[in-house]
PDB file of N, CA and C in Angstrom:
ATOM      1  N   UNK A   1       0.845  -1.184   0.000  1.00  0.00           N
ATOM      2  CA  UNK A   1       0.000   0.000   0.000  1.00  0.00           C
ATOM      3  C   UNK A   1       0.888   1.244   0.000  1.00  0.00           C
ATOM      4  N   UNK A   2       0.338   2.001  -0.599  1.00  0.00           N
ATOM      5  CA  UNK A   2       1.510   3.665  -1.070  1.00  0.00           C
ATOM      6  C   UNK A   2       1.673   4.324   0.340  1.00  0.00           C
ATOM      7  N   UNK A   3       2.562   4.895   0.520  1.00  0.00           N
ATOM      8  CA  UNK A   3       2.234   6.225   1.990  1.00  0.00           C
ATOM      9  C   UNK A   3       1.807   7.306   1.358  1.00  0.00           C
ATOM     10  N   UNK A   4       1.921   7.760   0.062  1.00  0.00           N
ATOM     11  CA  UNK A   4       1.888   9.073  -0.127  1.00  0.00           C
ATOM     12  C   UNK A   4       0.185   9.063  -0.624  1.00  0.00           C
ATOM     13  N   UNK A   5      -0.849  10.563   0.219  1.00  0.00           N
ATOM     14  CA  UNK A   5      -1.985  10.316   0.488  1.00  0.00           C
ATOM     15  C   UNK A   5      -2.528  10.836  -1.183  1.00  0.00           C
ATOM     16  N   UNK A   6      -2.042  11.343  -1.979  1.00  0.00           N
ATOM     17  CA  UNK A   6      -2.572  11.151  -3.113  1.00  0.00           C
ATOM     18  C   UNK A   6      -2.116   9.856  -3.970  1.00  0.00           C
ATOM     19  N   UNK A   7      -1.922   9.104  -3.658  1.00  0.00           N
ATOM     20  CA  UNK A   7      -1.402   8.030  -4.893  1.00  0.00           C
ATOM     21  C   UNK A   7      -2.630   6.856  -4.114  1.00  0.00           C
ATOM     22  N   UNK A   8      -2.400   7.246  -2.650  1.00  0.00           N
ATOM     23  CA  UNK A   8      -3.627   6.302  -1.831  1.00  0.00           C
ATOM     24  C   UNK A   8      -4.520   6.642  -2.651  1.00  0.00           C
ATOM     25  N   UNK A   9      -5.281   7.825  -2.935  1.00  0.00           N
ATOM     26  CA  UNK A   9      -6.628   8.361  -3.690  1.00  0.00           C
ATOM     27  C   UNK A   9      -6.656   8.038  -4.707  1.00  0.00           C
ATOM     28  N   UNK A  10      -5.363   7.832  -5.382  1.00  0.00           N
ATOM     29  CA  UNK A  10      -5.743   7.827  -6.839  1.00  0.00           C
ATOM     30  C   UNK A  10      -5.907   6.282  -7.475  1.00  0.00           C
ATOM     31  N   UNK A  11      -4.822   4.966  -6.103  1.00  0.00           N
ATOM     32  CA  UNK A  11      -5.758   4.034  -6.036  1.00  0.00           C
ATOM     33  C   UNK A  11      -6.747   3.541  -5.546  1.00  0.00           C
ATOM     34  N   UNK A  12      -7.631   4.140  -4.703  1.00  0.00           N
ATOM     35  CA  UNK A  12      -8.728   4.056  -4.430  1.00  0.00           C
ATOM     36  C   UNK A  12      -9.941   4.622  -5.728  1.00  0.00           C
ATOM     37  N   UNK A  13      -9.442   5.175  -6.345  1.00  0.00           N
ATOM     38  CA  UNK A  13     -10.336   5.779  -7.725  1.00  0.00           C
ATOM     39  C   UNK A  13      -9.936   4.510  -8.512  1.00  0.00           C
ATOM     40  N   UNK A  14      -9.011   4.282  -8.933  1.00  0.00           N
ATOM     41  CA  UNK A  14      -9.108   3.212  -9.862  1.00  0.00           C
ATOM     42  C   UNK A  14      -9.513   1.682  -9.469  1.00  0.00           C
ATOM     43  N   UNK A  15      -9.225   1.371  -8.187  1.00  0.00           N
ATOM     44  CA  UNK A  15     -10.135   0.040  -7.804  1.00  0.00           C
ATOM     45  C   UNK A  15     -11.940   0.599  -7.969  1.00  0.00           C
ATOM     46  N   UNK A  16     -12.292   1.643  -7.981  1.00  0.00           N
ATOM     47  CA  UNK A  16     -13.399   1.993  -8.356  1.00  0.00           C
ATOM     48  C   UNK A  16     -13.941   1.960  -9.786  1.00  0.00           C
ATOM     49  N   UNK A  17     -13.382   2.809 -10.150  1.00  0.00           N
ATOM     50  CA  UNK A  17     -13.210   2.590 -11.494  1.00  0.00           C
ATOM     51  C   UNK A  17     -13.168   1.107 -12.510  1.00  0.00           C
ATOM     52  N   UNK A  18     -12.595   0.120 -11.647  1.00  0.00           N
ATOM     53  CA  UNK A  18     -12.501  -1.120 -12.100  1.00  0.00           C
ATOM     54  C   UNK A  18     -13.659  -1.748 -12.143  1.00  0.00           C
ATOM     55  N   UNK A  19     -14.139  -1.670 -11.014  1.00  0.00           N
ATOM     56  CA  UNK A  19     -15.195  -2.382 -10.474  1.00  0.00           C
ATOM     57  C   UNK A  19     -16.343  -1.671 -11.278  1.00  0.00           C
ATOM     58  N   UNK A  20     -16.496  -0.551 -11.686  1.00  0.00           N
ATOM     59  CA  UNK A  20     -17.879  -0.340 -12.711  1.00  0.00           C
ATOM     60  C   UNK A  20     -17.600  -0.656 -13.979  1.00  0.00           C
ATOM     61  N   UNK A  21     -16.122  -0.559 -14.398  1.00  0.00           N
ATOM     62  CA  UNK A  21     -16.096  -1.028 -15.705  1.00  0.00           C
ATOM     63  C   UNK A  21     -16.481  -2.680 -15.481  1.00  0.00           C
ATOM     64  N   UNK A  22     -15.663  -3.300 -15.041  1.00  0.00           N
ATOM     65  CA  UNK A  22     -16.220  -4.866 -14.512  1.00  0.00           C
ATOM     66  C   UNK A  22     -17.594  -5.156 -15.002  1.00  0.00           C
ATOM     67  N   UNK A  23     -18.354  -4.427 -13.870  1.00  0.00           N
ATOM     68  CA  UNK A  23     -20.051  -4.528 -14.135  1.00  0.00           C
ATOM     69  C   UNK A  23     -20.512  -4.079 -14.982  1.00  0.00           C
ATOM     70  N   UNK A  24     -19.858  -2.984 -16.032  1.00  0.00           N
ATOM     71  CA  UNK A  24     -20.753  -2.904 -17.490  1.00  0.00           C
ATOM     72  C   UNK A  24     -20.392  -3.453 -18.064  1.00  0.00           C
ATOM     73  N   UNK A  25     -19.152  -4.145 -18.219  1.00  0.00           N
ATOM     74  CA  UNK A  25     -18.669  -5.376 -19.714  1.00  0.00           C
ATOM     75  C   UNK A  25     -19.980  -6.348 -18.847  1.00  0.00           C
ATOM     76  N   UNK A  26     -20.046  -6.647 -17.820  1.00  0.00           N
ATOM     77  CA  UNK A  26     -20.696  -7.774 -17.425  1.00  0.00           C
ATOM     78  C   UNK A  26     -22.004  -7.735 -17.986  1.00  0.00           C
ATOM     79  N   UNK A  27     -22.351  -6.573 -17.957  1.00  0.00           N
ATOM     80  CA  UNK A  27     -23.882  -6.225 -18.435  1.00  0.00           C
ATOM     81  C   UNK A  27     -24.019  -6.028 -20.141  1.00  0.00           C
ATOM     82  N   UNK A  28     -22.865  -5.731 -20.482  1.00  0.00           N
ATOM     83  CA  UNK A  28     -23.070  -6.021 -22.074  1.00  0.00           C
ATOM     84  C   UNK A  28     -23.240  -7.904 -22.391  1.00  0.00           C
ATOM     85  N   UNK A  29     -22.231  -8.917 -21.664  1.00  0.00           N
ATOM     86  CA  UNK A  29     -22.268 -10.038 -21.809  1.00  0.00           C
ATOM     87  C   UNK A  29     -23.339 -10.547 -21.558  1.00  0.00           C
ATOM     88  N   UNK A  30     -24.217 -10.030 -20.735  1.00  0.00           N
ATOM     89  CA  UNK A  30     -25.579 -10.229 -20.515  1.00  0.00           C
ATOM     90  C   UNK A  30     -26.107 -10.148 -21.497  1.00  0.00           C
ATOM     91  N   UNK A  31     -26.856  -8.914 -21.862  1.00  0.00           N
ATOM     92  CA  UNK A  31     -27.507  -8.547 -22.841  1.00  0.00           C
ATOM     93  C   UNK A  31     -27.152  -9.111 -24.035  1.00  0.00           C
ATOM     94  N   UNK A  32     -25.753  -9.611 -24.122  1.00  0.00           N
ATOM     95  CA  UNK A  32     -25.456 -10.034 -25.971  1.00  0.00           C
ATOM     96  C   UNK A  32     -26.045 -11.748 -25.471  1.00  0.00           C
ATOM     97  N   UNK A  33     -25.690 -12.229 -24.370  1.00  0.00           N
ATOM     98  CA  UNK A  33     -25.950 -13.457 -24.619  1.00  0.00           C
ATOM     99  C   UNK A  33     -27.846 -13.739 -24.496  1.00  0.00           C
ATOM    100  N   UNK A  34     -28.481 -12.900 -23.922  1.00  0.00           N
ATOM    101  CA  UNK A  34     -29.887 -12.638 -24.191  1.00  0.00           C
ATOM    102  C   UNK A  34     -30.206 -12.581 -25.148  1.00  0.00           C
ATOM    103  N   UNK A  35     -29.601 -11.703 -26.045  1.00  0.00           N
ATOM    104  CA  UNK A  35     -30.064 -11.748 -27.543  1.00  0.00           C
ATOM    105  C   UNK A  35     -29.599 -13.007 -28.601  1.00  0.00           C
ATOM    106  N   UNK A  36     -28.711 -13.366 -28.337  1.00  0.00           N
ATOM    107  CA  UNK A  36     -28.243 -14.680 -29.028  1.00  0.00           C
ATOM    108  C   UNK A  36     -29.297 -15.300 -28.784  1.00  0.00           C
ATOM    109  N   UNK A  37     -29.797 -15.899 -27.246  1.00  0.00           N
ATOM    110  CA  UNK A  37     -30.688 -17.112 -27.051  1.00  0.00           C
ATOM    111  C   UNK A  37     -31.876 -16.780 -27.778  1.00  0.00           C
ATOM    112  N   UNK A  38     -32.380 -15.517 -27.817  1.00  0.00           N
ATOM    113  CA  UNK A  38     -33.272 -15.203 -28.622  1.00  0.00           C
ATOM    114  C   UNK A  38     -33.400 -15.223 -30.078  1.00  0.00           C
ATOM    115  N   UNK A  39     -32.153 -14.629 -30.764  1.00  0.00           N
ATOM    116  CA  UNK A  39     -32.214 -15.389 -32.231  1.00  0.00           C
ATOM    117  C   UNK A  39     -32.246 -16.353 -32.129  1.00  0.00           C
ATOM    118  N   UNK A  40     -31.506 -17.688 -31.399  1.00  0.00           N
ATOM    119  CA  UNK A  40     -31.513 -19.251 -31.564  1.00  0.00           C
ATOM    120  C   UNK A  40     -33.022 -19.397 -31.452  1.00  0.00           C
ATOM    121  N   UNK A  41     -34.068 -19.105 -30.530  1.00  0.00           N
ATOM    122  CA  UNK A  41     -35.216 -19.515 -30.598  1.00  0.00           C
ATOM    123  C   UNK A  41     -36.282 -19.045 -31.643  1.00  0.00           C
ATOM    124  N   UNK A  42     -35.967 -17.452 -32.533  1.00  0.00           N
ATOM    125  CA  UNK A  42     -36.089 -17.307 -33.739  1.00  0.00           C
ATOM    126  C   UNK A  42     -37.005 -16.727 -33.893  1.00  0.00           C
ATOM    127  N   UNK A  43     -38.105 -15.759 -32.001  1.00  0.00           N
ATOM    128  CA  UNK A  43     -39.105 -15.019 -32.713  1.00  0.00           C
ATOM    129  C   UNK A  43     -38.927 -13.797 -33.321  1.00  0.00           C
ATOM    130  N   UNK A  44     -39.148 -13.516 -33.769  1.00  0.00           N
ATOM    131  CA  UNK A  44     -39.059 -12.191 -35.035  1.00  0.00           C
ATOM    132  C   UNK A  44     -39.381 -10.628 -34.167  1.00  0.00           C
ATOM    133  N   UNK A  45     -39.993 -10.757 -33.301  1.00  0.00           N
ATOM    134  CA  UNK A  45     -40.442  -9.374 -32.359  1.00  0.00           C
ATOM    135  C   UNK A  45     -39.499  -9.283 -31.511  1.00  0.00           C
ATOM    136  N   UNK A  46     -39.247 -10.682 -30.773  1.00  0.00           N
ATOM    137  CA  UNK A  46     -38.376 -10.773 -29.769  1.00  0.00           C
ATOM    138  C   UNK A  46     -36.794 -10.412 -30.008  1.00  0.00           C
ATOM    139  N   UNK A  47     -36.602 -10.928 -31.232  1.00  0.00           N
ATOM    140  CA  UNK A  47     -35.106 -10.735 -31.765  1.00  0.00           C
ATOM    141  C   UNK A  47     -34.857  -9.134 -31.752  1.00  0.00           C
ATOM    142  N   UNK A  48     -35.904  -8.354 -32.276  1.00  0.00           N
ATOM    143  CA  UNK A  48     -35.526  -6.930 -32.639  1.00  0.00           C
ATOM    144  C   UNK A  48     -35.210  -6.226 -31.174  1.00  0.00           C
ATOM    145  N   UNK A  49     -36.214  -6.559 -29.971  1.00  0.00           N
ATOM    146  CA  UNK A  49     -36.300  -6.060 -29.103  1.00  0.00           C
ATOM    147  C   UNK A  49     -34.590  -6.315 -28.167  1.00  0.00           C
ATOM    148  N   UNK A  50     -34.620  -7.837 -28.732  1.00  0.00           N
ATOM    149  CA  UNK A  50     -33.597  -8.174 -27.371  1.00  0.00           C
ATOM    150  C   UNK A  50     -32.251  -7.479 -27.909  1.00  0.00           C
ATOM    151  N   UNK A  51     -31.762  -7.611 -29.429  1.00  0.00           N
ATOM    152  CA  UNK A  51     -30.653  -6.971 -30.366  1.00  0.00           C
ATOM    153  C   UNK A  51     -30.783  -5.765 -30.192  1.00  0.00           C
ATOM    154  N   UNK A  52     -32.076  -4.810 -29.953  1.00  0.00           N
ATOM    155  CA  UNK A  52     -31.764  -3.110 -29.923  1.00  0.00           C
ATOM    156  C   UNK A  52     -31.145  -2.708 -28.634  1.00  0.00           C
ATOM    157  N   UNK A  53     -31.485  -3.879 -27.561  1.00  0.00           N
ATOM    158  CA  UNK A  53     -31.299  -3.563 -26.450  1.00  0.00           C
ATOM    159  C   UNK A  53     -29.744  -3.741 -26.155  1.00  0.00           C
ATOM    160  N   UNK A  54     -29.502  -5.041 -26.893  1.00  0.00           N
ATOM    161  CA  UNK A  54     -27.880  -4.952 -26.405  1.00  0.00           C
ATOM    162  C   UNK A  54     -27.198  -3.849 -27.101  1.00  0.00           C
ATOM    163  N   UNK A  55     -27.857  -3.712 -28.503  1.00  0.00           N
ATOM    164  CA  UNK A  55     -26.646  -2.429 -28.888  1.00  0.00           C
ATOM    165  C   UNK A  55     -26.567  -1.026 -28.331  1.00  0.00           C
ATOM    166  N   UNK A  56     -27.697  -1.355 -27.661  1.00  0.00           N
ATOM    167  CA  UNK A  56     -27.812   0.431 -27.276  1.00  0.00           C
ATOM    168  C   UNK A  56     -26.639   0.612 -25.869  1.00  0.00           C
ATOM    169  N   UNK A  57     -26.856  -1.330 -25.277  1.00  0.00           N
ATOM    170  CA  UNK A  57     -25.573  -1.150 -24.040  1.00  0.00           C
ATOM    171  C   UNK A  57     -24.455  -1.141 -24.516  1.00  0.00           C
ATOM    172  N   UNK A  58     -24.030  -1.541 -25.388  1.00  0.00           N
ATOM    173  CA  UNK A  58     -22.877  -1.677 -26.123  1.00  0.00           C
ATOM    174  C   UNK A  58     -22.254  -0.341 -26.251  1.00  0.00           C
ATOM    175  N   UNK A  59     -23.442   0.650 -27.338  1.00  0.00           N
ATOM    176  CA  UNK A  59     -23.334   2.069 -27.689  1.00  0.00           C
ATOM    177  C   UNK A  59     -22.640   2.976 -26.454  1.00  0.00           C
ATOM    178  N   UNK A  60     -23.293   2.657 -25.009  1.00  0.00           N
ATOM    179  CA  UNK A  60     -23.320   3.280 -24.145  1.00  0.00           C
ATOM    180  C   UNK A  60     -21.835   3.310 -23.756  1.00  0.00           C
ATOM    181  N   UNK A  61     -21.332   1.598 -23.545  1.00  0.00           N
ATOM    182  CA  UNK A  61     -20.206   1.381 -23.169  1.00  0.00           C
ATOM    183  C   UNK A  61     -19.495   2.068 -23.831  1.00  0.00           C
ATOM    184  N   UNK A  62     -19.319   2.240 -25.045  1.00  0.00           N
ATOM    185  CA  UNK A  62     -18.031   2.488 -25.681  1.00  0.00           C
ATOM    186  C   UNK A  62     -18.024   4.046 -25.927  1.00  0.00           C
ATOM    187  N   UNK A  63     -19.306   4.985 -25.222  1.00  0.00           N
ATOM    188  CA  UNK A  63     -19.396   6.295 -25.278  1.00  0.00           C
ATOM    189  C   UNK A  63     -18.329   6.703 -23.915  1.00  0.00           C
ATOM    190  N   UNK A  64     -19.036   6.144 -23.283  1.00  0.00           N
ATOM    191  CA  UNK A  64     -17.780   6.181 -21.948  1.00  0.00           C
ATOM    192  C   UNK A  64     -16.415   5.442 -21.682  1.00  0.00           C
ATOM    193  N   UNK A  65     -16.247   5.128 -22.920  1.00  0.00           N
ATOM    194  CA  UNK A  65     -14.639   4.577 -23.113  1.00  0.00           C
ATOM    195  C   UNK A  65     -14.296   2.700 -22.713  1.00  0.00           C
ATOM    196  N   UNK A  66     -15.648   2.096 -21.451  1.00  0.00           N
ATOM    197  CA  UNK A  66     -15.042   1.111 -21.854  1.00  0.00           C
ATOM    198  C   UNK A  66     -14.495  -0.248 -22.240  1.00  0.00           C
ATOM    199  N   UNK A  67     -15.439   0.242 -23.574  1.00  0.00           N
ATOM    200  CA  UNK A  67     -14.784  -0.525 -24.863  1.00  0.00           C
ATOM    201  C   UNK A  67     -14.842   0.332 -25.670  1.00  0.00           C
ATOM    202  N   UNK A  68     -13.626  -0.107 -26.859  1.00  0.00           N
ATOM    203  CA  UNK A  68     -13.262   0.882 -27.394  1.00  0.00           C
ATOM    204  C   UNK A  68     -14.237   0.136 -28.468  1.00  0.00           C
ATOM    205  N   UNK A  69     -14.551   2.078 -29.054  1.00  0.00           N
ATOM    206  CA  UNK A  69     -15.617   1.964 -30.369  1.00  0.00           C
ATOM    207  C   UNK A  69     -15.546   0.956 -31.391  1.00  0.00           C
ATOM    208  N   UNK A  70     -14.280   0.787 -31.869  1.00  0.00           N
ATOM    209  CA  UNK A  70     -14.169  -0.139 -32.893  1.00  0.00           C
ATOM    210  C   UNK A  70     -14.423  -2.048 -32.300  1.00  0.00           C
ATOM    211  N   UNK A  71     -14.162  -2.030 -31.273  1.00  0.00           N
ATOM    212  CA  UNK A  71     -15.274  -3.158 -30.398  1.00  0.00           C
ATOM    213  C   UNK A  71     -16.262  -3.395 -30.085  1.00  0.00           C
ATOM    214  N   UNK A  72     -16.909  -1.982 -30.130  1.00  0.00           N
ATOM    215  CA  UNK A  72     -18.365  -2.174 -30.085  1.00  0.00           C
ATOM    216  C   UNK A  72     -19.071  -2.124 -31.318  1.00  0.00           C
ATOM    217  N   UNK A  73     -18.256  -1.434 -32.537  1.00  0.00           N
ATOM    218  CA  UNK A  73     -19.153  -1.794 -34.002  1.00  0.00           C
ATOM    219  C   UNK A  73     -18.802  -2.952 -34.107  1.00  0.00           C
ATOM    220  N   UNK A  74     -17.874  -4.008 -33.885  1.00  0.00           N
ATOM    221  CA  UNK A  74     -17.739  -5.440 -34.029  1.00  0.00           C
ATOM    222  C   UNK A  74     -18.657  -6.026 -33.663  1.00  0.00           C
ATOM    223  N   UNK A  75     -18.645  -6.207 -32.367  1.00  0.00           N
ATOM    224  CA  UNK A  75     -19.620  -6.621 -31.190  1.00  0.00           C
ATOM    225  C   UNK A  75     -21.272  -6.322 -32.149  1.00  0.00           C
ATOM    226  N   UNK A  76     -21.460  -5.048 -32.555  1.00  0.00           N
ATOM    227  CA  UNK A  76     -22.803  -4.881 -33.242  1.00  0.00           C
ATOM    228  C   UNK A  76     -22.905  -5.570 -34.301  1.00  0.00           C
ATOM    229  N   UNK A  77     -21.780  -5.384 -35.151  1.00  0.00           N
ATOM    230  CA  UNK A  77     -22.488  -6.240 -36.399  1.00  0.00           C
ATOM    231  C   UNK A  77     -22.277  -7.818 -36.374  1.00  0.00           C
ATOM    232  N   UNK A  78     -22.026  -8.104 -35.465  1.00  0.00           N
ATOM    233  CA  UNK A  78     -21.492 -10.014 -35.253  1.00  0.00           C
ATOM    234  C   UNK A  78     -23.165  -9.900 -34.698  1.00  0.00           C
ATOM    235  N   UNK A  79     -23.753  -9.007 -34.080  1.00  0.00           N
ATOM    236  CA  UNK A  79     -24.988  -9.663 -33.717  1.00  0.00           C
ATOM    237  C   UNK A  79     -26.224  -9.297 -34.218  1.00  0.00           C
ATOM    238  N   UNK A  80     -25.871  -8.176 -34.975  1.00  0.00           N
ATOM    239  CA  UNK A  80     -26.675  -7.767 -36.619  1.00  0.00           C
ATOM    240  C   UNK A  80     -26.997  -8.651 -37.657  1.00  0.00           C
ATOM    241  N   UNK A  81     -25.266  -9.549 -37.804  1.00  0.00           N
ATOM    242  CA  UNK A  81     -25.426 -10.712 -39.105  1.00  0.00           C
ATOM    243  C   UNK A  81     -26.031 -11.585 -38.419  1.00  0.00           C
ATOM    244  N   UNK A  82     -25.964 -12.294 -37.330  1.00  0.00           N
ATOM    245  CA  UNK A  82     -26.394 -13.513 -36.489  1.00  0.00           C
ATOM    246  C   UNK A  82     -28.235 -13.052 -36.550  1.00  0.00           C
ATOM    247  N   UNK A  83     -28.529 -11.894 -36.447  1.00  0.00           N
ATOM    248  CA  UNK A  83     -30.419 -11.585 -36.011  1.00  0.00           C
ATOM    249  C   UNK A  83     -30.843 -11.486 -37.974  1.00  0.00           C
ATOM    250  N   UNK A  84     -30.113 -10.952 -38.557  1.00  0.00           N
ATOM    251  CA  UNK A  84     -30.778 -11.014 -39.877  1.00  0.00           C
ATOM    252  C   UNK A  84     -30.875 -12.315 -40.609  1.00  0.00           C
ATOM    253  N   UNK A  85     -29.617 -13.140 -40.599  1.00  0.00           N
ATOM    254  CA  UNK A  85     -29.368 -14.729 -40.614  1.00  0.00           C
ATOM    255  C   UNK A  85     -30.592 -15.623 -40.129  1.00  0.00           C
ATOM    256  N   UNK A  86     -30.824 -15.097 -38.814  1.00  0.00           N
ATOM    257  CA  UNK A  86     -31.996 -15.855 -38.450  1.00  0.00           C
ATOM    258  C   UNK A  86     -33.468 -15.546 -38.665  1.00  0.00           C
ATOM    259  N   UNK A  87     -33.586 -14.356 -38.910  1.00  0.00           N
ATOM    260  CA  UNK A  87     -35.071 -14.227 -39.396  1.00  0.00           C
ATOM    261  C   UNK A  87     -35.514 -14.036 -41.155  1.00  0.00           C
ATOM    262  N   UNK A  88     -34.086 -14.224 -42.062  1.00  0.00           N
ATOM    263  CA  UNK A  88     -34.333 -14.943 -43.313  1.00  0.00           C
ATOM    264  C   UNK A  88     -35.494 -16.110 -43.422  1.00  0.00           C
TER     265      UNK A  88
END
């Protein structure tokens, strides 16, 4: 542990910091794997709903840095081709 009382603060900000980034990748893995199970089962209302929803967490994440943008247009269109694939 540091002695000096700003480096204490400034790891105490980043174990913070960790821990919400943590819980929003967690919550994107959520949401993408929600929408997967939902294309696999293939209803057509359900797919749009559960896919807008993850991209919009996705969107969010990568507005606040973190994931970086070009991970989250990946992340979107891997589950763009997978929802259009399935309701062909």
């Amino acid at each position: 542990m540091p002695n000096i009382k700003s480096v204490i603060k400034d790891v105490k900000k980043s174990r913070e910091r960790r821990a919400r980034n943590v819980a929003e990748k967690s919550k994107i893995k959520t949401f993408v794997k929600t929408a997967r199970t939902t294309i696999a089962a293939g209803e057509a209302e359900a797919v749009k709903q559960t896919v807008s929803a993850a991209n919009s967490v996705i969107d969010k994440a990568a507005e606040k840095g973190i994931i970086h943008k070009n991970a989250a247009a990946r992340r979107k269109s891997r589950l763009m081709k997978a929802a259009n694939k399935a309701t062909l």
